[in-house]
C-alpha atoms as a PDB file:
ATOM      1  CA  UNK A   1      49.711  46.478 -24.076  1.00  0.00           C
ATOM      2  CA  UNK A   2      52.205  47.840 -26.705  1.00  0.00           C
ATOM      3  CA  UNK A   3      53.091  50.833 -24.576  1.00  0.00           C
ATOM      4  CA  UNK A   4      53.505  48.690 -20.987  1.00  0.00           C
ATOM      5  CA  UNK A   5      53.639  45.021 -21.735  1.00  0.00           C
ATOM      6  CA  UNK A   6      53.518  43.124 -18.049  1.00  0.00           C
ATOM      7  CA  UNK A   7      54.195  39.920 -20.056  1.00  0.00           C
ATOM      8  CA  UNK A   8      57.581  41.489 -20.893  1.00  0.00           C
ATOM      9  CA  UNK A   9      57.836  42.727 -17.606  1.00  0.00           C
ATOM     10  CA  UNK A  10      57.635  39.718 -16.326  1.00  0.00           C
ATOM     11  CA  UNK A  11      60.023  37.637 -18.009  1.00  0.00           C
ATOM     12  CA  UNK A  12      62.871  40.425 -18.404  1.00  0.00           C
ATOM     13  CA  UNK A  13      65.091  39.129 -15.099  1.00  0.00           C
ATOM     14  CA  UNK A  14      65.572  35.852 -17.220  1.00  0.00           C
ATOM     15  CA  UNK A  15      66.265  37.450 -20.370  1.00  0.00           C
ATOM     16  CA  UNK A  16      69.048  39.520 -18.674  1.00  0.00           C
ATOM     17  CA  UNK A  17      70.276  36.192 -17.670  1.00  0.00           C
ATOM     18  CA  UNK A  18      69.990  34.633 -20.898  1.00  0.00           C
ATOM     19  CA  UNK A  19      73.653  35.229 -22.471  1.00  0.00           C
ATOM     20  CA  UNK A  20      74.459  32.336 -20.214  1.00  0.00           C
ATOM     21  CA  UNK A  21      73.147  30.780 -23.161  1.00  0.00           C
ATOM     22  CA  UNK A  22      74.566  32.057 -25.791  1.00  0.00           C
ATOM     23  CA  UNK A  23      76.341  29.531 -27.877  1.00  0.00           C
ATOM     24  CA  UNK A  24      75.371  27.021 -25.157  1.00  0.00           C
ATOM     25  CA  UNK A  25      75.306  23.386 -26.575  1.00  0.00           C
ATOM     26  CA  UNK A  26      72.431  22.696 -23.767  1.00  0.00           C
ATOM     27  CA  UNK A  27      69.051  21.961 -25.725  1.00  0.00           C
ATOM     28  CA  UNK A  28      68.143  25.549 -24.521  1.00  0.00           C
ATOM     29  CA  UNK A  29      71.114  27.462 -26.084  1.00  0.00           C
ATOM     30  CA  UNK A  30      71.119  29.292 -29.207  1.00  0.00           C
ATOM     31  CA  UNK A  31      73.464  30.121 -31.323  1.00  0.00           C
ATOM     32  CA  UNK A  32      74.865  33.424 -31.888  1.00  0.00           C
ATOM     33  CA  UNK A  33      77.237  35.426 -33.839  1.00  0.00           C
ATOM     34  CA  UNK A  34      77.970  38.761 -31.764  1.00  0.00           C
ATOM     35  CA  UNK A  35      81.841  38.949 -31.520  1.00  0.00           C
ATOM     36  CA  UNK A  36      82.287  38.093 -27.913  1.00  0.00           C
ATOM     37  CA  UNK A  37      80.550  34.656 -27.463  1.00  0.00           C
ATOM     38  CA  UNK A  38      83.081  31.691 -27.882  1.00  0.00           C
ATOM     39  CA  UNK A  39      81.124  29.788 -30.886  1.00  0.00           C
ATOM     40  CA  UNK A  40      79.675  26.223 -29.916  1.00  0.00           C
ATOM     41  CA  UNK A  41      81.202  23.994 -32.666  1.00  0.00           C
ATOM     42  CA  UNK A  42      79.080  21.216 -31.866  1.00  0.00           C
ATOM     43  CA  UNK A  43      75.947  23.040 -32.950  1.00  0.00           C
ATOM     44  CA  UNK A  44      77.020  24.076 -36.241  1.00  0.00           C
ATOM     45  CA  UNK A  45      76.003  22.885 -39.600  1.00  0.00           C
ATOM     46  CA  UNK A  46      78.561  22.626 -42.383  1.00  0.00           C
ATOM     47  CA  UNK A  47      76.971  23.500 -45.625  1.00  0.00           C
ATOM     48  CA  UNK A  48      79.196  23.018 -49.148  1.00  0.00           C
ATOM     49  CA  UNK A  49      78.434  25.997 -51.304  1.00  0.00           C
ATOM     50  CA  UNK A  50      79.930  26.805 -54.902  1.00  0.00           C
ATOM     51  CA  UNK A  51      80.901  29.440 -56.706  1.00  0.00           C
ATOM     52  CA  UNK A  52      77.951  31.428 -58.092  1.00  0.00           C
ATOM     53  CA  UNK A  53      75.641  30.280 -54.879  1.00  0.00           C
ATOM     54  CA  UNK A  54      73.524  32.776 -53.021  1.00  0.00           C
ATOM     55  CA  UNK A  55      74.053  33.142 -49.198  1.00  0.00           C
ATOM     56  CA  UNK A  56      71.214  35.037 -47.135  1.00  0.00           C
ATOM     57  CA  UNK A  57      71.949  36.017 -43.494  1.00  0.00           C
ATOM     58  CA  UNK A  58      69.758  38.062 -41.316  1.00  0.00           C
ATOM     59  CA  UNK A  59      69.534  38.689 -37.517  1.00  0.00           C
ATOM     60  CA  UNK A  60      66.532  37.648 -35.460  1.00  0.00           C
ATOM     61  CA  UNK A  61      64.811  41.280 -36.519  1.00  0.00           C
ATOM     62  CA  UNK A  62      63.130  39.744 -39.640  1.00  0.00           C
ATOM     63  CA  UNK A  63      60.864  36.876 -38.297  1.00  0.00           C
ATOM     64  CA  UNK A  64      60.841  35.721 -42.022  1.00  0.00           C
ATOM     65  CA  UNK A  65      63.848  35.478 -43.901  1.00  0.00           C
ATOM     66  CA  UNK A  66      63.367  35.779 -47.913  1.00  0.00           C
ATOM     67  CA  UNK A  67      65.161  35.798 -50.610  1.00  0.00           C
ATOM     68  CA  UNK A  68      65.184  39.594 -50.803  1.00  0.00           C
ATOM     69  CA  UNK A  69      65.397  42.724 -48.854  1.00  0.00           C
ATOM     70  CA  UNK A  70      61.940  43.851 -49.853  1.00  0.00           C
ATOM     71  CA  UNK A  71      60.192  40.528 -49.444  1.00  0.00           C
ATOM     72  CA  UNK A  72      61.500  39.999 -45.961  1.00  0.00           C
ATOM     73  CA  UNK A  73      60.568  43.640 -44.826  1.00  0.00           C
ATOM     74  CA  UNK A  74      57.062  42.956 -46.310  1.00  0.00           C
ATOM     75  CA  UNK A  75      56.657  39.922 -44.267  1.00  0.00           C
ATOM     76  CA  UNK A  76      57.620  42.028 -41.493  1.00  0.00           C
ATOM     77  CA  UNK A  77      55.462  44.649 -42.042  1.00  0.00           C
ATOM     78  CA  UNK A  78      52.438  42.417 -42.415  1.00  0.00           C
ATOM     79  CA  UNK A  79      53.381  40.800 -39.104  1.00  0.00           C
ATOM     80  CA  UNK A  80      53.454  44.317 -37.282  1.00  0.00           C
ATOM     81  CA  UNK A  81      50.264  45.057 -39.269  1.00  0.00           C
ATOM     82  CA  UNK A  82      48.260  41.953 -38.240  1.00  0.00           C
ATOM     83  CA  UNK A  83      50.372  40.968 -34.711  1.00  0.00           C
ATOM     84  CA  UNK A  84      52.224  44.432 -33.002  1.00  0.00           C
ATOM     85  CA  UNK A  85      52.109  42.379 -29.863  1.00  0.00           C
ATOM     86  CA  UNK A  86      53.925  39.257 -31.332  1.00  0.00           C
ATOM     87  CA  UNK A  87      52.270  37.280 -29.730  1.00  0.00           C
ATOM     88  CA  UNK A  88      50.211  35.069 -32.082  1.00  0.00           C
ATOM     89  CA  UNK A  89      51.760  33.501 -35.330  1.00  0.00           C
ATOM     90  CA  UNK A  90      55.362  35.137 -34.970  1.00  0.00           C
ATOM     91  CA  UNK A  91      55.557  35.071 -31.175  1.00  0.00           C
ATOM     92  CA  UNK A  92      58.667  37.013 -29.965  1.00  0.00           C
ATOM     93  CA  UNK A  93      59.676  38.054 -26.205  1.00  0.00           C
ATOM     94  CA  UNK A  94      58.624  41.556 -27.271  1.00  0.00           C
ATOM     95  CA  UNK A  95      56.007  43.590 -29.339  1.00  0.00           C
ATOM     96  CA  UNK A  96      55.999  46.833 -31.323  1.00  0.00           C
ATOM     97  CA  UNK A  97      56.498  49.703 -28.829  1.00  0.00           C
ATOM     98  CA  UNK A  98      54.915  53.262 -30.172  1.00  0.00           C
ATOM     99  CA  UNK A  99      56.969  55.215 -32.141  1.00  0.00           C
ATOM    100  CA  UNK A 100      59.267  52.648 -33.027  1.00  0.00           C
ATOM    101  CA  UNK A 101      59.450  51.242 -36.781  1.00  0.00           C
ATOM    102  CA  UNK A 102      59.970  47.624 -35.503  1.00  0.00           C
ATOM    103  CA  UNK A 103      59.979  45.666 -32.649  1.00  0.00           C
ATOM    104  CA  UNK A 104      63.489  44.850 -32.805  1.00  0.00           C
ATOM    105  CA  UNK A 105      66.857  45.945 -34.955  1.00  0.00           C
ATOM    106  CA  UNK A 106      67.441  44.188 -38.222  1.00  0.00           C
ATOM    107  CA  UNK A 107      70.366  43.670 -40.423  1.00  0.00           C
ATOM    108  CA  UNK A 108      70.354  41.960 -44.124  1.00  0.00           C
ATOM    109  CA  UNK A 109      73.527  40.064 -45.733  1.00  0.00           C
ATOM    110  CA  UNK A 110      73.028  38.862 -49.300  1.00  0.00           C
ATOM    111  CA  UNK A 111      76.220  37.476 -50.724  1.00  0.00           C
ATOM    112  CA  UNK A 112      77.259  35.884 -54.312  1.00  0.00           C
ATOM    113  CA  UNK A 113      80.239  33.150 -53.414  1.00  0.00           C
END
């Protein structure tokens, strides 16, 4: 299964259609930040922050977002350990493929305002 998924197979003609979504405010959009998308105002959040407040960002690669690097790539690590298909717990459109380190990319922002 992690070297030929069918369930992946199966579903990839809609998830090459899915950027129809992208920063859709239909109940099935989602939001993201990319650089080409026009952003969907009505589906953001406004959130007052201060000086001195902590800001984490991450992209959909960490299933778990912590407040730290290493405690967000140990939650992903445990759920490549206990679920490389993600397809239990942290279910995801695809699993761990062999040889990879991870079933998607990843990027980490932590920011002092």
């Amino acid at each position: 299964m992690l070297a030929n998924d069918p369930g992946r197979e199966f579903i990839m003609p809609i998830l090459k259609k899915e950027n129809i979504l992208t920063n859709s405010p239909s109940r099935f959009g989602f939001d993201m930040l990319d650089g080409f998308s026009k952003l969907c105002l009505e589906r953001m959040k406004k959130i007052k922050v201060k000086k001195g407040d902590i800001i984490v960002f991450s992209s959909d690669g960490y299933p778990y977002l912590k407040d730290t690097l290493y405690e967000s790539e140990a939650a992903l690590q445990q759920v490549l350990r206990d679920n490389p298909l993600c397809d239990e717990d942290y279910i995801s459109t695809k699993g761990l493929k062999p040889g990879n380190a991870s079933f998607d990319d990843r990027t980490y922002l932590k920011f002092v305002v």
